[in-house]
C-alpha atoms as a PDB file:
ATOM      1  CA  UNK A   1     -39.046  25.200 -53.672  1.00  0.00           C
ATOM      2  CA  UNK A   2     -35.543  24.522 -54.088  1.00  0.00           C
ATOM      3  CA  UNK A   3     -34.721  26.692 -50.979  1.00  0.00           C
ATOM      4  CA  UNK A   4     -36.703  24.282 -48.558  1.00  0.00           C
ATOM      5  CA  UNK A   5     -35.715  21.296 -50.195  1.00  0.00           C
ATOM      6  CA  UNK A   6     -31.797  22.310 -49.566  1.00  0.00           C
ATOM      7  CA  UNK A   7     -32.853  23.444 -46.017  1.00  0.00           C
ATOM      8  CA  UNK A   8     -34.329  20.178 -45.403  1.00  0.00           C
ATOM      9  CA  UNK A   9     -31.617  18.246 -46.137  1.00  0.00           C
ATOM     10  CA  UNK A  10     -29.599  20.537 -44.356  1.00  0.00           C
ATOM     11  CA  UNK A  11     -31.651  19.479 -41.327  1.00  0.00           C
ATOM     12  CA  UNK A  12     -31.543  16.011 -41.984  1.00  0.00           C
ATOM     13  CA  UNK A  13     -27.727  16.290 -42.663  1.00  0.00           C
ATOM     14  CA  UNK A  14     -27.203  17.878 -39.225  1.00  0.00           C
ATOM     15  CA  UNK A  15     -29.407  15.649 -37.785  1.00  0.00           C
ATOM     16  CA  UNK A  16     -27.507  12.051 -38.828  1.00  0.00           C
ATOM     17  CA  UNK A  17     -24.368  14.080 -37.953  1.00  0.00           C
ATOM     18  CA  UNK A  18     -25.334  14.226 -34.208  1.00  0.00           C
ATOM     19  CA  UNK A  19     -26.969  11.514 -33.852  1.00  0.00           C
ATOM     20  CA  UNK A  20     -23.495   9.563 -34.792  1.00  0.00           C
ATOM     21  CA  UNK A  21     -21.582  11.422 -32.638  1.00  0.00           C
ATOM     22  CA  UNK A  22     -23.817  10.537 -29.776  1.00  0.00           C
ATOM     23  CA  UNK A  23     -23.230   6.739 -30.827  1.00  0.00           C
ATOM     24  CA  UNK A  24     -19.572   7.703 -31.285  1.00  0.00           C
ATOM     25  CA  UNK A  25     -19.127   8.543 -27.754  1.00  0.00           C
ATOM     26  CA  UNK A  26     -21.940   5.808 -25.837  1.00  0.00           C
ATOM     27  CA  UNK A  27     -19.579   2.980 -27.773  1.00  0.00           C
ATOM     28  CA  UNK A  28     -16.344   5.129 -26.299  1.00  0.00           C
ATOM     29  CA  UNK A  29     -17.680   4.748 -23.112  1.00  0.00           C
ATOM     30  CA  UNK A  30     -18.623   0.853 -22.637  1.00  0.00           C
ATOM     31  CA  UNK A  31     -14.938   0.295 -24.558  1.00  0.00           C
ATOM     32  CA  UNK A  32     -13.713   2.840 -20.988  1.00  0.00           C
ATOM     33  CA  UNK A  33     -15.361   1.653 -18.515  1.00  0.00           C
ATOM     34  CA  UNK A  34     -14.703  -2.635 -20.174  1.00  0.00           C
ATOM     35  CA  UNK A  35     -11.244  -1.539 -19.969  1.00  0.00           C
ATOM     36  CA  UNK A  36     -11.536   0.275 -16.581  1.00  0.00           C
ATOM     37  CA  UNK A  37     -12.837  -2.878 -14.750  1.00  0.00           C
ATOM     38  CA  UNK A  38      -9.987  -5.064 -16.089  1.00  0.00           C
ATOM     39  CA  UNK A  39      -7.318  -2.158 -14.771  1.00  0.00           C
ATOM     40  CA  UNK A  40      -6.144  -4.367 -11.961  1.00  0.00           C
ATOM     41  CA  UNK A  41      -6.888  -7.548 -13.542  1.00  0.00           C
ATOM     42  CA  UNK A  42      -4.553  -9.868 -11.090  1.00  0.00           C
ATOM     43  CA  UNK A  43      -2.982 -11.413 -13.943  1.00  0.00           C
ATOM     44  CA  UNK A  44      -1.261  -8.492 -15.554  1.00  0.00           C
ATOM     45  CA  UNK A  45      -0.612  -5.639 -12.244  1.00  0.00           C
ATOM     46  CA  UNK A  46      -0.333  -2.102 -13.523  1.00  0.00           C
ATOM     47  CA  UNK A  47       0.318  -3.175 -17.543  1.00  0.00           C
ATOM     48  CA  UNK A  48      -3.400  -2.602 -18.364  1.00  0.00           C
ATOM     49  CA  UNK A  49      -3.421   1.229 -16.853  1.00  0.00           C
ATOM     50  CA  UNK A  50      -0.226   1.930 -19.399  1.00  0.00           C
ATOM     51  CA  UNK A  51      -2.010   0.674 -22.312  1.00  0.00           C
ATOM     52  CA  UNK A  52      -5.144   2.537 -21.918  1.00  0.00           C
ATOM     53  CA  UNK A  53      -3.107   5.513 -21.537  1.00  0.00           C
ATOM     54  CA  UNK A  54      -1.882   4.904 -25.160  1.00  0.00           C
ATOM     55  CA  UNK A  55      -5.530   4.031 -27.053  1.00  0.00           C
ATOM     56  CA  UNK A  56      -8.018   6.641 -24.847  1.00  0.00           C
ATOM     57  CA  UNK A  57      -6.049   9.026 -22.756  1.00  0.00           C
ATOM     58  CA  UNK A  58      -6.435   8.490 -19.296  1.00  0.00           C
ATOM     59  CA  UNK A  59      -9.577   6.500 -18.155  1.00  0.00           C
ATOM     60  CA  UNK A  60     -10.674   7.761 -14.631  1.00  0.00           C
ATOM     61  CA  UNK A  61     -12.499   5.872 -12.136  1.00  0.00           C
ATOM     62  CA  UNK A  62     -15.065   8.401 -10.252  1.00  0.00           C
ATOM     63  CA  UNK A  63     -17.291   7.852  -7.403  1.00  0.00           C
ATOM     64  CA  UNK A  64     -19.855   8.665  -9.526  1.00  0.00           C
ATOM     65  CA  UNK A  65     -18.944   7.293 -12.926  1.00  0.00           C
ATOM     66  CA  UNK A  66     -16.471   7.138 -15.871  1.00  0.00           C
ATOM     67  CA  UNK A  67     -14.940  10.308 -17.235  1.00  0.00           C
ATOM     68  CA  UNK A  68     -12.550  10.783 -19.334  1.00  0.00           C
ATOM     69  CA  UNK A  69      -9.202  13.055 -18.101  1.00  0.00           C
ATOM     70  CA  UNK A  70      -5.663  14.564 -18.812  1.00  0.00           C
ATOM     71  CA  UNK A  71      -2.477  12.610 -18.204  1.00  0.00           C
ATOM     72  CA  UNK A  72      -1.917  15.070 -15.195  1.00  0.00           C
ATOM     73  CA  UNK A  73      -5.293  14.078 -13.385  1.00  0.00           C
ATOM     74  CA  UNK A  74      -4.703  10.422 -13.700  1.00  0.00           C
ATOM     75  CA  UNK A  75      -7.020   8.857 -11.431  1.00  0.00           C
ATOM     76  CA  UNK A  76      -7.548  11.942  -9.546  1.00  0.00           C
ATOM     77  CA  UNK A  77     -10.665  12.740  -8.232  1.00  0.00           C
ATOM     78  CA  UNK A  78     -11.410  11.294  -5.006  1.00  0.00           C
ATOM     79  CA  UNK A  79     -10.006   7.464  -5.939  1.00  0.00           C
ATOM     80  CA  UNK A  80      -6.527   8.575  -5.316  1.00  0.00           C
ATOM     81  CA  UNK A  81      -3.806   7.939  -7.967  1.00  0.00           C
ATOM     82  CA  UNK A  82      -2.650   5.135  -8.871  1.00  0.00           C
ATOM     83  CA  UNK A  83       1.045   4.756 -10.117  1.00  0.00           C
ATOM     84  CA  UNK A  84       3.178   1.838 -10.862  1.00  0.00           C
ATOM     85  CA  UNK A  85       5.357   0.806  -8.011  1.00  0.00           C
ATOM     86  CA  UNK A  86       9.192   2.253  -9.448  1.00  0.00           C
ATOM     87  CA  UNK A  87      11.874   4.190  -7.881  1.00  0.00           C
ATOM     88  CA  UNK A  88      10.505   7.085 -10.495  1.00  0.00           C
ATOM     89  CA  UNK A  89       7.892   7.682  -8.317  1.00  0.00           C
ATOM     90  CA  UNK A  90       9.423   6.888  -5.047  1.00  0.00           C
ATOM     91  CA  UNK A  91      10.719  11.205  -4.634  1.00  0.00           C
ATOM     92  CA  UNK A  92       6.634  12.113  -4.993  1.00  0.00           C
ATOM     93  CA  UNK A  93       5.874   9.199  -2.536  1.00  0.00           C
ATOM     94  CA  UNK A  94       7.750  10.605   0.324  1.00  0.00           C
ATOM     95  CA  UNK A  95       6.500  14.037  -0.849  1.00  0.00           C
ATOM     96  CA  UNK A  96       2.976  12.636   0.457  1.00  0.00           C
ATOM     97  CA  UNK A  97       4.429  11.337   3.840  1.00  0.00           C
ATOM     98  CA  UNK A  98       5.861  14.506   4.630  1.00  0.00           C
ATOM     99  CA  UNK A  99       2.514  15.923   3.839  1.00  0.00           C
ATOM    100  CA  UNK A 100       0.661  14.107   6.473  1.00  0.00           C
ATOM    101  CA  UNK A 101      -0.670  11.885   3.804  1.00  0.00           C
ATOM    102  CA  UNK A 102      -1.286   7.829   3.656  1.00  0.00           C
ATOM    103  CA  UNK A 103      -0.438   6.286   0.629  1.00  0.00           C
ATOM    104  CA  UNK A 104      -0.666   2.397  -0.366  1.00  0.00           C
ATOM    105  CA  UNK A 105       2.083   0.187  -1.547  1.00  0.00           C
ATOM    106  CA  UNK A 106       3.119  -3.216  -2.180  1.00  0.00           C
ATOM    107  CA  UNK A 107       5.796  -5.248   0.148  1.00  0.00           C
ATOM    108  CA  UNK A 108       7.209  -8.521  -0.048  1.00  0.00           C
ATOM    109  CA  UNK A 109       4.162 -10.183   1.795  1.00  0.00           C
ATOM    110  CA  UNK A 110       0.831  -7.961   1.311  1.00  0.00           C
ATOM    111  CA  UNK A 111      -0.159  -4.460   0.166  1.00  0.00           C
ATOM    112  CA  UNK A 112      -0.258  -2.111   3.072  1.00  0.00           C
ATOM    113  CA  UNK A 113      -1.108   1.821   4.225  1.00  0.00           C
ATOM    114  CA  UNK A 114       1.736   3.341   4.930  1.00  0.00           C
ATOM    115  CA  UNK A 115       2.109   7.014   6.711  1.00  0.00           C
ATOM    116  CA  UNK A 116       5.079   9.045   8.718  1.00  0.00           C
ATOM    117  CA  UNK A 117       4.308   6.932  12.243  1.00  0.00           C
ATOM    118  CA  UNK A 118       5.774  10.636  13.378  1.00  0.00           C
ATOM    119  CA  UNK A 119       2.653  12.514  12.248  1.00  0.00           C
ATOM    120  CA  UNK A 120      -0.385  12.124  14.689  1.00  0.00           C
ATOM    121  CA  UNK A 121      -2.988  12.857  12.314  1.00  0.00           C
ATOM    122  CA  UNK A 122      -1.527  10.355   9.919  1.00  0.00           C
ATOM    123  CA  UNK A 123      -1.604   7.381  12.178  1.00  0.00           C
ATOM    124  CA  UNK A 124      -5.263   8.303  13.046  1.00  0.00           C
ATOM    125  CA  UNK A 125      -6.366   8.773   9.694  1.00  0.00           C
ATOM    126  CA  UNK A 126      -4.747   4.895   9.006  1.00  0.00           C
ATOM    127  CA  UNK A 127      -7.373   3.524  12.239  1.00  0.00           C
ATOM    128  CA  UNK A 128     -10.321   5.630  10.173  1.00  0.00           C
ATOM    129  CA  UNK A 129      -9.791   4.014   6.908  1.00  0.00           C
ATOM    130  CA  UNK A 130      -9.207   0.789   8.430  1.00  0.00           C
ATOM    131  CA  UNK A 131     -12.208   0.947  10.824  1.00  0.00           C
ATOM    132  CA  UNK A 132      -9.541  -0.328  13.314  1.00  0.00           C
ATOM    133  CA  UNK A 133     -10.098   0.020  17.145  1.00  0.00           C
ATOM    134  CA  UNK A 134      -7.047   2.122  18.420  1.00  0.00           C
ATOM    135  CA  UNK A 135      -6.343  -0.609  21.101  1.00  0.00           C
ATOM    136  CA  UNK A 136      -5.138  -2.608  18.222  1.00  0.00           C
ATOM    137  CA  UNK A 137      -0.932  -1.360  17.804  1.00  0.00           C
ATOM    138  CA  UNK A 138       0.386  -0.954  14.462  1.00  0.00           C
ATOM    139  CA  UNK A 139       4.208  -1.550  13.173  1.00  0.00           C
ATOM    140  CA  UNK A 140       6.552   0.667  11.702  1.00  0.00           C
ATOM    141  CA  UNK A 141       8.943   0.236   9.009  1.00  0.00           C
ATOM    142  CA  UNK A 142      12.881   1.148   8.084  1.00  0.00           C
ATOM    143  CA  UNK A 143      14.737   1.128   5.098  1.00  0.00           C
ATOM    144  CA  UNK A 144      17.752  -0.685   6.183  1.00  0.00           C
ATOM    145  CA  UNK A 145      18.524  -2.924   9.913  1.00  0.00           C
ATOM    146  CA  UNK A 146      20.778  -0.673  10.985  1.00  0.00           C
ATOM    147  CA  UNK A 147      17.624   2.368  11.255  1.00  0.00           C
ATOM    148  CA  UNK A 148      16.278  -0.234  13.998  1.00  0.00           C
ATOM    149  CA  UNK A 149      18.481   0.583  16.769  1.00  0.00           C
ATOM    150  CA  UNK A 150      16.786   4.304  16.036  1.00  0.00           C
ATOM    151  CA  UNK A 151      13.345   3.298  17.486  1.00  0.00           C
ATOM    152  CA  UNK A 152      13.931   0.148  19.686  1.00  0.00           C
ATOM    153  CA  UNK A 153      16.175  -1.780  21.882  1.00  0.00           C
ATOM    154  CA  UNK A 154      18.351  -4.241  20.208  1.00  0.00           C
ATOM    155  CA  UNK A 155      21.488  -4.542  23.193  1.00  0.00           C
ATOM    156  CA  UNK A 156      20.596  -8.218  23.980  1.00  0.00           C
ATOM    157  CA  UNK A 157      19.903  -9.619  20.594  1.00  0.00           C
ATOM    158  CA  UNK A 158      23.100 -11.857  19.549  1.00  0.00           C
ATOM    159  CA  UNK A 159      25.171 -10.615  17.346  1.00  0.00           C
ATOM    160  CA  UNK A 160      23.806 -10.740  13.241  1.00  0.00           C
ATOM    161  CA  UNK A 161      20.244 -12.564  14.157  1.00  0.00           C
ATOM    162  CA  UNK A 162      18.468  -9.008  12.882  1.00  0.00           C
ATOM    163  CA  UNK A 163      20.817  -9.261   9.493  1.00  0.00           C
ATOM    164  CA  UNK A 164      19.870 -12.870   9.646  1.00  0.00           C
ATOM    165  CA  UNK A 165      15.801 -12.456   9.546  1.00  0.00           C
ATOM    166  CA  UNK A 166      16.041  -9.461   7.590  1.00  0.00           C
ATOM    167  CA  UNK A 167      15.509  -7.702   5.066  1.00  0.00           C
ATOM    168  CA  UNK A 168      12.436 -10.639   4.808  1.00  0.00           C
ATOM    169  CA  UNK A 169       9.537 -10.887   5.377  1.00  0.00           C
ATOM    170  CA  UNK A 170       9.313 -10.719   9.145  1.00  0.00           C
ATOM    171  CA  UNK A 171       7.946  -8.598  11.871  1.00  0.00           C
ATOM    172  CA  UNK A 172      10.251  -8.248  15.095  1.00  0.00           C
ATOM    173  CA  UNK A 173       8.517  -6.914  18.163  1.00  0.00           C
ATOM    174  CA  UNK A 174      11.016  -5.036  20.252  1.00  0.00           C
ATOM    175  CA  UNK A 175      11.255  -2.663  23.435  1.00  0.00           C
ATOM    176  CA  UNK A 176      11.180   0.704  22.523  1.00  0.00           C
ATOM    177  CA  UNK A 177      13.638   1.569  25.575  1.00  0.00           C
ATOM    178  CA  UNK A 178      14.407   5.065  26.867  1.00  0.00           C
ATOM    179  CA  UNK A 179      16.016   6.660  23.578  1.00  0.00           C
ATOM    180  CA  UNK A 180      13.498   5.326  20.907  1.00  0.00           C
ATOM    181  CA  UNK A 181      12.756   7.971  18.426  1.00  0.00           C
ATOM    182  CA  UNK A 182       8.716   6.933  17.837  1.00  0.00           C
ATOM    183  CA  UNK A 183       6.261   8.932  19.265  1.00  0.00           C
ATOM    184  CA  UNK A 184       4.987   8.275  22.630  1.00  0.00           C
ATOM    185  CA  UNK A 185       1.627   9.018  20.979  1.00  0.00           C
ATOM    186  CA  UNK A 186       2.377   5.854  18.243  1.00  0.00           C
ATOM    187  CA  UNK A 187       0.783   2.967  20.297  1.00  0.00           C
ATOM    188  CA  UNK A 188       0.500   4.772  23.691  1.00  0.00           C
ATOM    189  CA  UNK A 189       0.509   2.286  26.594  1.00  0.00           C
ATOM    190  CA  UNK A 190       2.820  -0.146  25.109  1.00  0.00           C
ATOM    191  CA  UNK A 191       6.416  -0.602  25.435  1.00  0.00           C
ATOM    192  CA  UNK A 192       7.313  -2.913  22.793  1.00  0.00           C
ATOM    193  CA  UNK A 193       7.096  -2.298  18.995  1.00  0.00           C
ATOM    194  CA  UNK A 194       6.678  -3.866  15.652  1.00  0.00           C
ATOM    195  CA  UNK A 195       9.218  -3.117  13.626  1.00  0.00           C
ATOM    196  CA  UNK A 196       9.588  -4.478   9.869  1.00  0.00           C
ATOM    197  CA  UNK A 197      12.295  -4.428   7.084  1.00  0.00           C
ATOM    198  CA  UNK A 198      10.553  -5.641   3.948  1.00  0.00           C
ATOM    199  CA  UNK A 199      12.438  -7.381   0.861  1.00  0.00           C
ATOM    200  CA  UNK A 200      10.893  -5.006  -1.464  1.00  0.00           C
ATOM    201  CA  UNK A 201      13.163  -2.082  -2.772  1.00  0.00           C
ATOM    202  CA  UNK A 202      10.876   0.446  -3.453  1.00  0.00           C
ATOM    203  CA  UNK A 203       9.282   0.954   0.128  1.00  0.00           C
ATOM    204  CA  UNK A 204      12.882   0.344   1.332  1.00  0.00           C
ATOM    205  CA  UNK A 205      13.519   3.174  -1.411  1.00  0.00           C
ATOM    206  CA  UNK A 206      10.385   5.911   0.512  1.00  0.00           C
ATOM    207  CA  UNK A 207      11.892   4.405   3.700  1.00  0.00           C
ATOM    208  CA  UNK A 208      15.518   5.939   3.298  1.00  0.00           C
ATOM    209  CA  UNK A 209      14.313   9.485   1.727  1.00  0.00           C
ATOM    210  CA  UNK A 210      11.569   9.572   4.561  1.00  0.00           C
ATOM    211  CA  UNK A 211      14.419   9.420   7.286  1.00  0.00           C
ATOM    212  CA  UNK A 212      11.939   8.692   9.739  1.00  0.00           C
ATOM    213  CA  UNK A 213       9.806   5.372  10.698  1.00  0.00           C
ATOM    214  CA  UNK A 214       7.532   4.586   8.846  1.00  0.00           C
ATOM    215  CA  UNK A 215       3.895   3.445  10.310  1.00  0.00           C
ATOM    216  CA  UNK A 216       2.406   0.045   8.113  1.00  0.00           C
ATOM    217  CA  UNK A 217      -0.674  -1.657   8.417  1.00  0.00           C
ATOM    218  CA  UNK A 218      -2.675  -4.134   5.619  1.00  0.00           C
ATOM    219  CA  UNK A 219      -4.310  -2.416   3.044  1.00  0.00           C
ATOM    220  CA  UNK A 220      -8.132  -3.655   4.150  1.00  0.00           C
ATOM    221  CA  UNK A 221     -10.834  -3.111   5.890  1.00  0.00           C
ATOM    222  CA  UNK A 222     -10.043  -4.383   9.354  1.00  0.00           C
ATOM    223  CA  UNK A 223     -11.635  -8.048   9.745  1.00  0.00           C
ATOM    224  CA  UNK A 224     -11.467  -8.414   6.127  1.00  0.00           C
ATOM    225  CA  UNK A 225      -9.319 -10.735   3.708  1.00  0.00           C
ATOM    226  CA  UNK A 226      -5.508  -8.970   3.220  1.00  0.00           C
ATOM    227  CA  UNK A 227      -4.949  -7.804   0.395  1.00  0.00           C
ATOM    228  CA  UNK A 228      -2.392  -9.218  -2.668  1.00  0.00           C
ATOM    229  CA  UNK A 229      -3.546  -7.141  -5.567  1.00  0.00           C
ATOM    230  CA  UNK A 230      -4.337  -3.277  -5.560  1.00  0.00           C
ATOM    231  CA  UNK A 231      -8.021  -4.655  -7.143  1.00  0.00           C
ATOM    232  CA  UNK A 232      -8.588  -6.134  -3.420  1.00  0.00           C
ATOM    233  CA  UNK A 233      -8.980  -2.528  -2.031  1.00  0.00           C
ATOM    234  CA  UNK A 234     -10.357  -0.866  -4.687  1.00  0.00           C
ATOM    235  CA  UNK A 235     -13.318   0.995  -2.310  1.00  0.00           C
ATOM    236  CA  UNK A 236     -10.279   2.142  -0.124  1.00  0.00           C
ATOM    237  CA  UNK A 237      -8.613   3.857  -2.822  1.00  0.00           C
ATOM    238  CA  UNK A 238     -10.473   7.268  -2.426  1.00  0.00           C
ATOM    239  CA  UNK A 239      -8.828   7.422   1.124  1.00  0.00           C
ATOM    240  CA  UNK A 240      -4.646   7.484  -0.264  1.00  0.00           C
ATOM    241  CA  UNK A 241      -2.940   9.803  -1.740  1.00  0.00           C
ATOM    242  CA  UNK A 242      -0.804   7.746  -3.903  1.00  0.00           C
ATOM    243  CA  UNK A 243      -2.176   3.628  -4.752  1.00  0.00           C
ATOM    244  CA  UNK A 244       1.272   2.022  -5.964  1.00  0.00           C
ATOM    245  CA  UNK A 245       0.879  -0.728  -7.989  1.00  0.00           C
ATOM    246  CA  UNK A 246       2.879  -3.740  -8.225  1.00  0.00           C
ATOM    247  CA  UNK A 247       1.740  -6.334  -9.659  1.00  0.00           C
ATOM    248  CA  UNK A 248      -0.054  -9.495  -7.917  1.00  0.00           C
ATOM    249  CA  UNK A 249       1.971 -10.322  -4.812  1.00  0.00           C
ATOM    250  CA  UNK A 250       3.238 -14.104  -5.284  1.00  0.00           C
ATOM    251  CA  UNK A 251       3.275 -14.439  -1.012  1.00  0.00           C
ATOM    252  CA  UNK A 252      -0.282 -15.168  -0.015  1.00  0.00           C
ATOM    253  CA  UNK A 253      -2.666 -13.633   2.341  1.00  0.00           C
ATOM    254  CA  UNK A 254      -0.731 -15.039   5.216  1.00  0.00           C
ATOM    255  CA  UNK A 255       0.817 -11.779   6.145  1.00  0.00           C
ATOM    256  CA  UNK A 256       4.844 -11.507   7.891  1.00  0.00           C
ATOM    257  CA  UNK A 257       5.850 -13.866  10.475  1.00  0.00           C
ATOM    258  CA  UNK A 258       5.654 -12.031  13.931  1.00  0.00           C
ATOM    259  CA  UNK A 259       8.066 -12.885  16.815  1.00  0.00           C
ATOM    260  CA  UNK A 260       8.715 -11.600  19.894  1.00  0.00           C
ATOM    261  CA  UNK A 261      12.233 -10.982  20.672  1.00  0.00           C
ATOM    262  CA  UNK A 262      11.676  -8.760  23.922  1.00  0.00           C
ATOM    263  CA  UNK A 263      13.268 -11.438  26.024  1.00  0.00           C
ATOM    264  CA  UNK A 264      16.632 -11.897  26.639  1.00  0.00           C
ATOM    265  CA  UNK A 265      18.149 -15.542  24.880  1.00  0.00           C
ATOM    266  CA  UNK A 266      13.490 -16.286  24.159  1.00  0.00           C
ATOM    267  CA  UNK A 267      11.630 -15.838  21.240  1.00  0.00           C
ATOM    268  CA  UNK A 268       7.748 -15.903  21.333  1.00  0.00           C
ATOM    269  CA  UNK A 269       6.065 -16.877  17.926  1.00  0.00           C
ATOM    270  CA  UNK A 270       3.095 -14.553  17.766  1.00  0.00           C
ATOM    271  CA  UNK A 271       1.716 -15.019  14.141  1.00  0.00           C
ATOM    272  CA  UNK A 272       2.975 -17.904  12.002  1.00  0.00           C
ATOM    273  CA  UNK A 273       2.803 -16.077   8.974  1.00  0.00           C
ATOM    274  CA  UNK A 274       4.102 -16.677   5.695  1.00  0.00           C
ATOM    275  CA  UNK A 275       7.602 -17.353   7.253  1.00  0.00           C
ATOM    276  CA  UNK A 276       7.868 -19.019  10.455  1.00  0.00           C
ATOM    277  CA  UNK A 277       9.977 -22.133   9.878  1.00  0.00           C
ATOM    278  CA  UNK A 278      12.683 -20.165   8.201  1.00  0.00           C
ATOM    279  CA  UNK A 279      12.342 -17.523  11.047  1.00  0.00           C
ATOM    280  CA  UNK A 280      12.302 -20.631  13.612  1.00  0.00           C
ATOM    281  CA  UNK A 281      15.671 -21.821  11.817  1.00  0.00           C
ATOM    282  CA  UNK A 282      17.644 -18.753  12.470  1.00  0.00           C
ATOM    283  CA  UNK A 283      16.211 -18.216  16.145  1.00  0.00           C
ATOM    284  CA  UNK A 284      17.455 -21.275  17.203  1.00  0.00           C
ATOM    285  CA  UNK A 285      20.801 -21.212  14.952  1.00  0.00           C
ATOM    286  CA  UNK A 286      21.468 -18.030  17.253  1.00  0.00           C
ATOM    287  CA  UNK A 287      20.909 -20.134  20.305  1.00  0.00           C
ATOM    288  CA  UNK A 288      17.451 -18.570  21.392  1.00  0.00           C
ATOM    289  CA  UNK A 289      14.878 -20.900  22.549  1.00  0.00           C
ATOM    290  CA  UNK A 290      11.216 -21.039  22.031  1.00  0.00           C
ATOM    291  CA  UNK A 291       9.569 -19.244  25.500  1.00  0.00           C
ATOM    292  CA  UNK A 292       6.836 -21.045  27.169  1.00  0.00           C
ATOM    293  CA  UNK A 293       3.466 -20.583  26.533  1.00  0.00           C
ATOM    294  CA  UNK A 294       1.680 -18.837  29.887  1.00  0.00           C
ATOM    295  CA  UNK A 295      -1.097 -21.670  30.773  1.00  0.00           C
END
């Protein structure tokens, strides 16, 4: 009698044992996946990822769900990683370019794919997660002004105009000219390119230890609204390597200024962007003038 009394309470004891662990761990999971949807909450960037490191672990976004992870898996698993947007990271970044991968960061204007504009496969892979037609050109980017002379024509420019507009954010379309180091296979067709020199050190940073252009597009679905916080592109995520966060960009959606500087002593404003009177300023303090519209 005493025997299958102990027993059970044994089973009862076993029972409420399991059943609280199962409660343990479906309260664990609404705190995860609560704190998972505020991870790029556009007030705060990145800070929310490092402080659910510290309380759960590592809380991973899957296609499929919320799982739990190591710190080396962080956000693996078909959404990409995402990392905050510091020089630490900046070796591992250029890692992925020389891989053949595309990886998202932030610039001084809007968060964009970025990929080797040298590697074929690359490029293309940037028009399939974009849904982009391939008639559509994309721009490159350098580290520093002085890389431009690399990968376009810059002889009849006068003297300190490129210093002038950049590092900023500005996109000057150029002729690639005979010795340009880009790809013919980078925009085929065209002889001018977009060329870009953003105010934002650590793409400047992957820029320099790439040593090679760098194709850059908008981080969005092509037709859709640009993109300011890494949140905006969340269902792209799965498609980068690396997501580098960096916070909310303070710019806008209006994207860089774009201007046509293929003519000698002309400029052509082709996309007002989030700069063009300052851009306007300097053109005309350098003595270009505005070229016609063709009616």
């Amino acid at each position: 009698m005493f025997e299958s009394t102990t027993c059970q309470y044994c089973v009862m004891g076993l029972s409420f044992f399991f059943l609280s662990v199962a409660l343990f761990f479906a309260c664990l999971h609404n705190l995860c996946k609560k704190a998972a949807l505020s991870l790029c909450a556009p007030n705060i960037g990145f800070l929310p990822f490092l402080s659910l490191k510290r309380r759960f672990g590592v809380v991973c976004l899957r296609k499929m769900g919320l799982a739990h992870e190591t710190c080396d898996e962080i956000f693996r698993n078909g959404l990409g990683v995402v990392r905050p947007a510091t020089e630490a990271y900046a070796e591992e970044a250029i890692q992925a370019l020389r891989a053949g991968k595309v990886i998202a960061v932030p610039t001084d204007t809007l968060y964009g794919f970025a990929c080797d504009a040298c590697t074929l496969e690359a490029v293309n892979r940037i028009y399939e997660i974009k849904g982009r037609k391939h008639t559509s050109p994309l721009a490159v980017c350098v580290g520093d002004v002085s890389e431009i002379g690399r990968f376009a024509f810059t002889d009849h420019l006068p003297h300190g105009l490129l210093d002038s507009l950049l590092p900023g954010p500005v996109t000057v379309v150029l002729r690639r000219g005979d010795s340009s180091e880009l790809e013919k296979s980078l925009n085929p067709g065209l002889e001018s390119i977009g060329i870009r020199v953003p105010d934002c050190n650590f793409i400047r940073v992957i820029a320099r230890g790439l040593g090679r252009a760098m194709a850059l597009t908008s981080a969005n679905l092509s037709g859709q609204p640009s993109s300011v916080c890494i949140k905006d592109f969340v269902n792209l995520w799965e498609h980068c390597a690396y997501v580098y966060d960096g916070g909310v960009l303070p710019s806008g959606r209006a994207g860089s200024t774009v201007v046509d500087l293929t003519s000698l002593g002309k400029y052509k404003i082709l996309r007002p962007g989030s700069a063009k009177e300052m851009t306007v300023t300097i053109l005309e303090k350098h003595s270009l003038v505005e070229e016609a519209a063709v009616m």
